[in-house]
C-alpha atoms as a PDB file:
ATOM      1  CA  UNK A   1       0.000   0.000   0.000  1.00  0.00           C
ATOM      2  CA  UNK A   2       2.808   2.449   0.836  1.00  0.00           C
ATOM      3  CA  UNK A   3       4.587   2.342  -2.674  1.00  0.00           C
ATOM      4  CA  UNK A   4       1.266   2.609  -4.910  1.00  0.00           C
ATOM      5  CA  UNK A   5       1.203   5.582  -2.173  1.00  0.00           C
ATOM      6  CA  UNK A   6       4.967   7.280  -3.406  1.00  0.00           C
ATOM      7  CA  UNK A   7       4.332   5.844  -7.007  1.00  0.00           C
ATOM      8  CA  UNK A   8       0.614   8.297  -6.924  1.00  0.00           C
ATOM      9  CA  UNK A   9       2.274  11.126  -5.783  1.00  0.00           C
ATOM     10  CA  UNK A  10       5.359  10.810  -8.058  1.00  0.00           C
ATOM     11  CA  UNK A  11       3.407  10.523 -10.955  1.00  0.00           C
ATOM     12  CA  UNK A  12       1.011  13.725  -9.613  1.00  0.00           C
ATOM     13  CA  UNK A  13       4.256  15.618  -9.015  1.00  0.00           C
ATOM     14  CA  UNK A  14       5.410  15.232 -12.080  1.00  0.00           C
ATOM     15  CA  UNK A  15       2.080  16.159 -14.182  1.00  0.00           C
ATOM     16  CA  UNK A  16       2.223  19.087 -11.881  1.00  0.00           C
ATOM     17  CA  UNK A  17       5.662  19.674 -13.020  1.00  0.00           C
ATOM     18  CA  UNK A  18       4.897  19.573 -16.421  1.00  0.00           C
ATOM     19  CA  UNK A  19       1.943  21.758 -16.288  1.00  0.00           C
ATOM     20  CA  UNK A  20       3.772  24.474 -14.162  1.00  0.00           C
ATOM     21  CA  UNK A  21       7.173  24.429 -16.747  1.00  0.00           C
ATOM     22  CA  UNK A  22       4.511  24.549 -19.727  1.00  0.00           C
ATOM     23  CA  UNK A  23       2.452  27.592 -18.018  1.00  0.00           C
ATOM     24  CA  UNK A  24       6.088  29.499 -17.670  1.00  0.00           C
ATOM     25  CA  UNK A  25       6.886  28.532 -21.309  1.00  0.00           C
ATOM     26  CA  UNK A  26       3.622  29.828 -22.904  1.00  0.00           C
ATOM     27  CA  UNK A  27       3.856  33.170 -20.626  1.00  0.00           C
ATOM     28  CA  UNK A  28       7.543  33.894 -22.179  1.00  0.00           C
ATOM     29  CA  UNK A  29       6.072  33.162 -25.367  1.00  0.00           C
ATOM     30  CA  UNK A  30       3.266  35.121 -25.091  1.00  0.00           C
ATOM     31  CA  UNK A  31       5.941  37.759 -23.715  1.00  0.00           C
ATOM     32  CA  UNK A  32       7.754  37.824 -26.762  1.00  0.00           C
ATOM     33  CA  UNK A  33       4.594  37.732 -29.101  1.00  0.00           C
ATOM     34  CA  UNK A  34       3.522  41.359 -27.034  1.00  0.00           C
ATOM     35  CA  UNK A  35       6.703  42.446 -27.107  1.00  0.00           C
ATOM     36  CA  UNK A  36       7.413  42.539 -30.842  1.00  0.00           C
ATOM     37  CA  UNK A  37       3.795  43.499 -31.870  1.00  0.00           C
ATOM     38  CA  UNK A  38       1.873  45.534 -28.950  1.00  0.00           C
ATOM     39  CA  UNK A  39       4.910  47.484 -27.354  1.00  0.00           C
ATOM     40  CA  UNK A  40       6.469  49.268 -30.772  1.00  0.00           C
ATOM     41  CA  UNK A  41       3.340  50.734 -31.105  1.00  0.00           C
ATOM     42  CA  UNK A  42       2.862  51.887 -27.526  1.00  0.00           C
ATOM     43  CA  UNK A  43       6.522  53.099 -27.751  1.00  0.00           C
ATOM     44  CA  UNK A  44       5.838  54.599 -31.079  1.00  0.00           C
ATOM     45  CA  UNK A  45       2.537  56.547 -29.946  1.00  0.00           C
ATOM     46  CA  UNK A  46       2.834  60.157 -29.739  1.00  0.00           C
ATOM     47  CA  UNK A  47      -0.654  60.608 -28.544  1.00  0.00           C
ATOM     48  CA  UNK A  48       0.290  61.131 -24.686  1.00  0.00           C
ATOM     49  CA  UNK A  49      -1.444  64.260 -23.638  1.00  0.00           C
ATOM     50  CA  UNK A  50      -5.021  64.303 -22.315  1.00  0.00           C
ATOM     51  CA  UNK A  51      -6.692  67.391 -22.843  1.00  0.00           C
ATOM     52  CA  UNK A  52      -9.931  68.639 -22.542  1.00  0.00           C
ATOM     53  CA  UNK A  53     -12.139  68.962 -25.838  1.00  0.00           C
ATOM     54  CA  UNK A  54     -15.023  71.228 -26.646  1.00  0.00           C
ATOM     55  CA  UNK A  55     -17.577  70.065 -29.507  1.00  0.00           C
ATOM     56  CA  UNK A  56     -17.301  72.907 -32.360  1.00  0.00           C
ATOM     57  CA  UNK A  57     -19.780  71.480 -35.091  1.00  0.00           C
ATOM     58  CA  UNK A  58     -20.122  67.660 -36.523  1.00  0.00           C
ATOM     59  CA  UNK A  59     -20.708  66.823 -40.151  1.00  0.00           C
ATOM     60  CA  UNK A  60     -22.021  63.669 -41.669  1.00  0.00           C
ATOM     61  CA  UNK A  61     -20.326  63.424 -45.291  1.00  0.00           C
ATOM     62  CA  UNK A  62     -21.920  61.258 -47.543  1.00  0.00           C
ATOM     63  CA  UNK A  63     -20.560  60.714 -51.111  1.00  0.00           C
ATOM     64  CA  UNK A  64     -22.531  63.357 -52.686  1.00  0.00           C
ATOM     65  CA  UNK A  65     -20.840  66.165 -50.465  1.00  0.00           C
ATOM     66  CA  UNK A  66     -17.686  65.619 -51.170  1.00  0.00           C
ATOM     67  CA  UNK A  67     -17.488  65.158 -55.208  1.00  0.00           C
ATOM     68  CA  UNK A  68     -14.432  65.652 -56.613  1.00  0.00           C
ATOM     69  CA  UNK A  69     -12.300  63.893 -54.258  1.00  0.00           C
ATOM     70  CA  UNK A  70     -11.606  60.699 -53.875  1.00  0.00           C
ATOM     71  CA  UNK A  71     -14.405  59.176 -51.214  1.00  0.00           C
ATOM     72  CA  UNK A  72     -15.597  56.071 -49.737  1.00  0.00           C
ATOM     73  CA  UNK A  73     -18.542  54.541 -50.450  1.00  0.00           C
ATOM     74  CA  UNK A  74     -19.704  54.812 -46.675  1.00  0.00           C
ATOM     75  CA  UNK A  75     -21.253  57.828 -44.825  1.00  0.00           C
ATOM     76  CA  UNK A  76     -18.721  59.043 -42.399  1.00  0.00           C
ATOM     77  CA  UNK A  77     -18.430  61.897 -39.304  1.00  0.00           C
ATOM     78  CA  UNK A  78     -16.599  64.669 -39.297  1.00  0.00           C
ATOM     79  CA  UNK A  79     -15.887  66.380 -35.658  1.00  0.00           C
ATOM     80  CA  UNK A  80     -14.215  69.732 -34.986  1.00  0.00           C
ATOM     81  CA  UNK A  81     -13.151  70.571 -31.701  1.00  0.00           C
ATOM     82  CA  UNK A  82     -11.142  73.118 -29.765  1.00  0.00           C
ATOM     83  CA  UNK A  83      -8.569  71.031 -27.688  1.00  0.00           C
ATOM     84  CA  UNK A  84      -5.526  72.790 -26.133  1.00  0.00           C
ATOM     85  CA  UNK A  85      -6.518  76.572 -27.135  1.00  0.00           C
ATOM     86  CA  UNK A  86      -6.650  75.491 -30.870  1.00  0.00           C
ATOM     87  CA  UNK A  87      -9.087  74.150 -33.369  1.00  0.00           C
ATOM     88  CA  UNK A  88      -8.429  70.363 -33.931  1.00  0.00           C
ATOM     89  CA  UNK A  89     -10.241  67.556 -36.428  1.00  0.00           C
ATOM     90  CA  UNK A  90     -11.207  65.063 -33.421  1.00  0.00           C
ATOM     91  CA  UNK A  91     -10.250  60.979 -34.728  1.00  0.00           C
ATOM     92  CA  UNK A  92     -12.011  58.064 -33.020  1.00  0.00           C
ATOM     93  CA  UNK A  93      -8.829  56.024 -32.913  1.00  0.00           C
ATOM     94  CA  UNK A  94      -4.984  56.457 -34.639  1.00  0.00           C
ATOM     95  CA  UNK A  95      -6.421  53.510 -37.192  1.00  0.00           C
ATOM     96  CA  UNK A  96      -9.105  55.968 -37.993  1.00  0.00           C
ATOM     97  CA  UNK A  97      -6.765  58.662 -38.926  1.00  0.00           C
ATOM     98  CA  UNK A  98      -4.797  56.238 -41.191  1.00  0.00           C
ATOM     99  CA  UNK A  99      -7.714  54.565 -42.700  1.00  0.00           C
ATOM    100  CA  UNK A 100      -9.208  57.956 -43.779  1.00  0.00           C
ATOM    101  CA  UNK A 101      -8.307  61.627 -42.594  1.00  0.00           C
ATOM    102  CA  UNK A 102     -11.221  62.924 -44.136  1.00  0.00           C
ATOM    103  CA  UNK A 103     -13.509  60.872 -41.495  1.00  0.00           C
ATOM    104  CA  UNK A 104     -13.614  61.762 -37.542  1.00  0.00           C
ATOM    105  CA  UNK A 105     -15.380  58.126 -37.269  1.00  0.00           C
ATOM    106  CA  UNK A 106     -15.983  55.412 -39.521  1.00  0.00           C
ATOM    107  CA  UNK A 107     -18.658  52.913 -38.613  1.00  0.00           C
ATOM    108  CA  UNK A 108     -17.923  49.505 -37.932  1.00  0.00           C
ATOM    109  CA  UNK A 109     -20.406  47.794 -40.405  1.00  0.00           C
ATOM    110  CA  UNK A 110     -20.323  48.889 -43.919  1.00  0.00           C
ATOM    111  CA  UNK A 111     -22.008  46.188 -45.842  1.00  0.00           C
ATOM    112  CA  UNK A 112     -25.246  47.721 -45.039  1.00  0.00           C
ATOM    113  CA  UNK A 113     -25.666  51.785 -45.798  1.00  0.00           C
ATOM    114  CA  UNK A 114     -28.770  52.243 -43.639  1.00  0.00           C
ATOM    115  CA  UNK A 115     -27.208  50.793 -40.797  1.00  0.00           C
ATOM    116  CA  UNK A 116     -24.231  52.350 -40.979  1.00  0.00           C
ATOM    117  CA  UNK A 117     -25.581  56.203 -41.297  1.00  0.00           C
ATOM    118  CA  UNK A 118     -27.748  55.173 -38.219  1.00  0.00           C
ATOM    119  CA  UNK A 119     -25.022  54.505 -36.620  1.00  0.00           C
ATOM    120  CA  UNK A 120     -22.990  57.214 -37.475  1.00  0.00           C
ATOM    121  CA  UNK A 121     -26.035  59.459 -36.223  1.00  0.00           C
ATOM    122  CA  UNK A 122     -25.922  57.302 -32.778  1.00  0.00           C
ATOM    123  CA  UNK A 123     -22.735  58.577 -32.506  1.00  0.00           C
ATOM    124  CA  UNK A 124     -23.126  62.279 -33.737  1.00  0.00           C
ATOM    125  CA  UNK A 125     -26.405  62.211 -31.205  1.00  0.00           C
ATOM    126  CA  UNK A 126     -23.626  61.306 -28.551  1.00  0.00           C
ATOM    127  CA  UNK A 127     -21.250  63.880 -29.242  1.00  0.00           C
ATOM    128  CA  UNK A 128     -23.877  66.781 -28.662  1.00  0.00           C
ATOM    129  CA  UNK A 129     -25.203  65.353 -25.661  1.00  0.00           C
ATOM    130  CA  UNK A 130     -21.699  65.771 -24.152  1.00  0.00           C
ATOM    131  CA  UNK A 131     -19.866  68.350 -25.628  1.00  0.00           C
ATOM    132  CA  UNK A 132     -17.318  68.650 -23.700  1.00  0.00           C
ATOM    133  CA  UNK A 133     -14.879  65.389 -23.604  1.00  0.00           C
ATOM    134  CA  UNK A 134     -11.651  64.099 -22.773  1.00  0.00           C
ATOM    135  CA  UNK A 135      -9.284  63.356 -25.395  1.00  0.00           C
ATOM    136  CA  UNK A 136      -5.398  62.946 -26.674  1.00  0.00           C
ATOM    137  CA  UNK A 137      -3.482  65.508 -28.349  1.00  0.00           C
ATOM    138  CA  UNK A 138       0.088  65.276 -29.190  1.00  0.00           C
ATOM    139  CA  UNK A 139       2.813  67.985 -27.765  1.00  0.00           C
ATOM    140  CA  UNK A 140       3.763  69.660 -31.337  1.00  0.00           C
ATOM    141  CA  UNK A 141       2.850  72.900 -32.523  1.00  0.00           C
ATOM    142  CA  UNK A 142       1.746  72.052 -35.763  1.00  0.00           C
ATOM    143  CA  UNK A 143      -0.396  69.328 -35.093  1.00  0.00           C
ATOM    144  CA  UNK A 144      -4.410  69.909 -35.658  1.00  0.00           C
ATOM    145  CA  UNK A 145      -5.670  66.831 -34.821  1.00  0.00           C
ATOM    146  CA  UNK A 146      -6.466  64.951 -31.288  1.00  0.00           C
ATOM    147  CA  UNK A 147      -7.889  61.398 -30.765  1.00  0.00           C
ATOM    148  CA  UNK A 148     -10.805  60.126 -28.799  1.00  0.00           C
ATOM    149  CA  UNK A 149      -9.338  56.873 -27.531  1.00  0.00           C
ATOM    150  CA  UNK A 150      -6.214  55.751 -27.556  1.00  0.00           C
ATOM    151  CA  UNK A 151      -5.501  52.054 -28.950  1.00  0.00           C
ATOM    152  CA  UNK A 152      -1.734  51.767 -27.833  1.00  0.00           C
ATOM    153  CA  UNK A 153      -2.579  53.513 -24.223  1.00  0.00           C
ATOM    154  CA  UNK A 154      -1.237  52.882 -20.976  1.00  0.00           C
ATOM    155  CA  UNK A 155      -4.394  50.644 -19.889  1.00  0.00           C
ATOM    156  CA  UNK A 156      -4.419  48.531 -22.555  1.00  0.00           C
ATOM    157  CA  UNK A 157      -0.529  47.651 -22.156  1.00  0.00           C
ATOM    158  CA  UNK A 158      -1.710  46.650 -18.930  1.00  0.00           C
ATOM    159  CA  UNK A 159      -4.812  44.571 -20.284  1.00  0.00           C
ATOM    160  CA  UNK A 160      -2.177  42.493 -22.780  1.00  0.00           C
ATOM    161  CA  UNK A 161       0.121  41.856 -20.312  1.00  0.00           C
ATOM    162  CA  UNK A 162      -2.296  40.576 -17.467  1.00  0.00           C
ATOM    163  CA  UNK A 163      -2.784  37.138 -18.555  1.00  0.00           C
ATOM    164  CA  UNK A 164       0.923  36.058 -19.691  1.00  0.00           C
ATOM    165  CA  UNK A 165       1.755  37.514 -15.817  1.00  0.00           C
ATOM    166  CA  UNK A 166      -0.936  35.524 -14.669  1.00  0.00           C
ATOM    167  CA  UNK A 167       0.592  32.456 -16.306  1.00  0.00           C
ATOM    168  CA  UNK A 168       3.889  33.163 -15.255  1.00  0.00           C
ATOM    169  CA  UNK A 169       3.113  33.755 -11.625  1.00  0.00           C
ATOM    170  CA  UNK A 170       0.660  30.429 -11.257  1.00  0.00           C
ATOM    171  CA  UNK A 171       3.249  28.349 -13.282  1.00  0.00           C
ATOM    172  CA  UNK A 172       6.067  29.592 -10.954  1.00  0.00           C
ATOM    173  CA  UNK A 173       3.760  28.766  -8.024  1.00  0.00           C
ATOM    174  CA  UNK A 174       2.768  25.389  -9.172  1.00  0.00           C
ATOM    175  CA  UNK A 175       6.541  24.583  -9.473  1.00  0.00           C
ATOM    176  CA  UNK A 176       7.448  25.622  -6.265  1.00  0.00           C
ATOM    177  CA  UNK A 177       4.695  24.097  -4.386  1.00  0.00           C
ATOM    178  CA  UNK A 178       5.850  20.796  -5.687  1.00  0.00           C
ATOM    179  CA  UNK A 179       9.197  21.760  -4.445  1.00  0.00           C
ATOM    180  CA  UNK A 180       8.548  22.558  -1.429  1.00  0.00           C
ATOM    181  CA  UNK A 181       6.494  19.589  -1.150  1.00  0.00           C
ATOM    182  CA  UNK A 182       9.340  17.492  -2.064  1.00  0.00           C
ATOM    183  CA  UNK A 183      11.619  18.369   0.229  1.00  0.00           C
ATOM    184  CA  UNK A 184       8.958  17.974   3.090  1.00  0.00           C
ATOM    185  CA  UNK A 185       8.594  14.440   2.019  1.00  0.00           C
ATOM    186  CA  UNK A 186      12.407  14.063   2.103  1.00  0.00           C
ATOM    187  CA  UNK A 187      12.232  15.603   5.623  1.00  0.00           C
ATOM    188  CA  UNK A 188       9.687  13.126   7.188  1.00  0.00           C
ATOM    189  CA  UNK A 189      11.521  10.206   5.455  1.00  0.00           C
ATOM    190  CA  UNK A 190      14.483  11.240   6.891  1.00  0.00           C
ATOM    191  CA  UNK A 191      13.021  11.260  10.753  1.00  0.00           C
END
């Protein structure tokens, strides 16, 4: 009966091993993974300042408005603020500013026109219920534009790099609890 006992808990050890090295191996991988793809663009963000914003006017643009120049085919919002004792052209996100500087917000579904204008009135119905609004402007002069939310802030850093700490910490545990256990059992063998 005693050695099924030690054979049980060597083989339970050893799972627990396994499971507490793998934990610590996915966390540094999961390290790296943030580290090449989330963290440049944190590092890279220049978007730092929050500042206060005050609502100047908002614009739907449709295609019709905007002949001429080169549009999409989806209606869009166009925002104007007064952030940091300037005018500004208020973006949702940095994406939105890349995707198209000629739209303040772009609406997430755009296989269906209807939808998307109602959204983009949702949101345009929002703005003038609170017009005044945090947001992120950037330290140079010459800049006229601020952002809304941030994708590459502080909190999400902290949001990405929750669960690969999480894993790191409980795989660490794990290991050392069997450790620890181990050389308890060596103790009370030895006595």
């Amino acid at each position: 009966m005693g050695k099924k006992l030690v054979m049980a808990q060597k083989r339970g050890e050893t799972r627990a091993l396994c499971l507490g090295v793998a934990m610590v191996v996915c966390a540094v991988i999961t390290y790296y993974i943030l580290s090449t793809t989330v963290l440049p663009l944190y590092l890279k963000s220049v978007w730092n300042q929050e500042s206060t914003c005050h609502l100047i006017e908002t614009n739907i643009r449709d295609q019709e408005e905007l002949e001429g120049k080169k549009v999409p085919q989806y209606p869009c919002l166009w925002v104007n603020v007064s952030a940091v004792g300037r005018w500004a052209v208020l973006y949702h996100t940095e994406d939105t500013r890349d995707q198209n500087q000629q739209c303040s917000y772009i609406p997430g579904s755009l296989d269906n026109y209807q939808r998307a204008r109602a959204d983009v009135e949702k949101v345009r119905t929002k703005f003038h219920e609170h017009r005044v609004f945090y947001c992120f402007s950037t330290s140079q002069e010459n800049e006229t534009s601020v952002l809304y939310q941030r994708l590459y802030g502080p909190r999400n850093l902290l949001f990405f790099l929750f669960w690969p700490t999480f894993l790191l910490t409980s795989g660490l545990l794990i290991i050392a609890m069997v450790k620890i256990n181990q050389s308890l059992s060596i103790l009370a063998a030895q006595k």
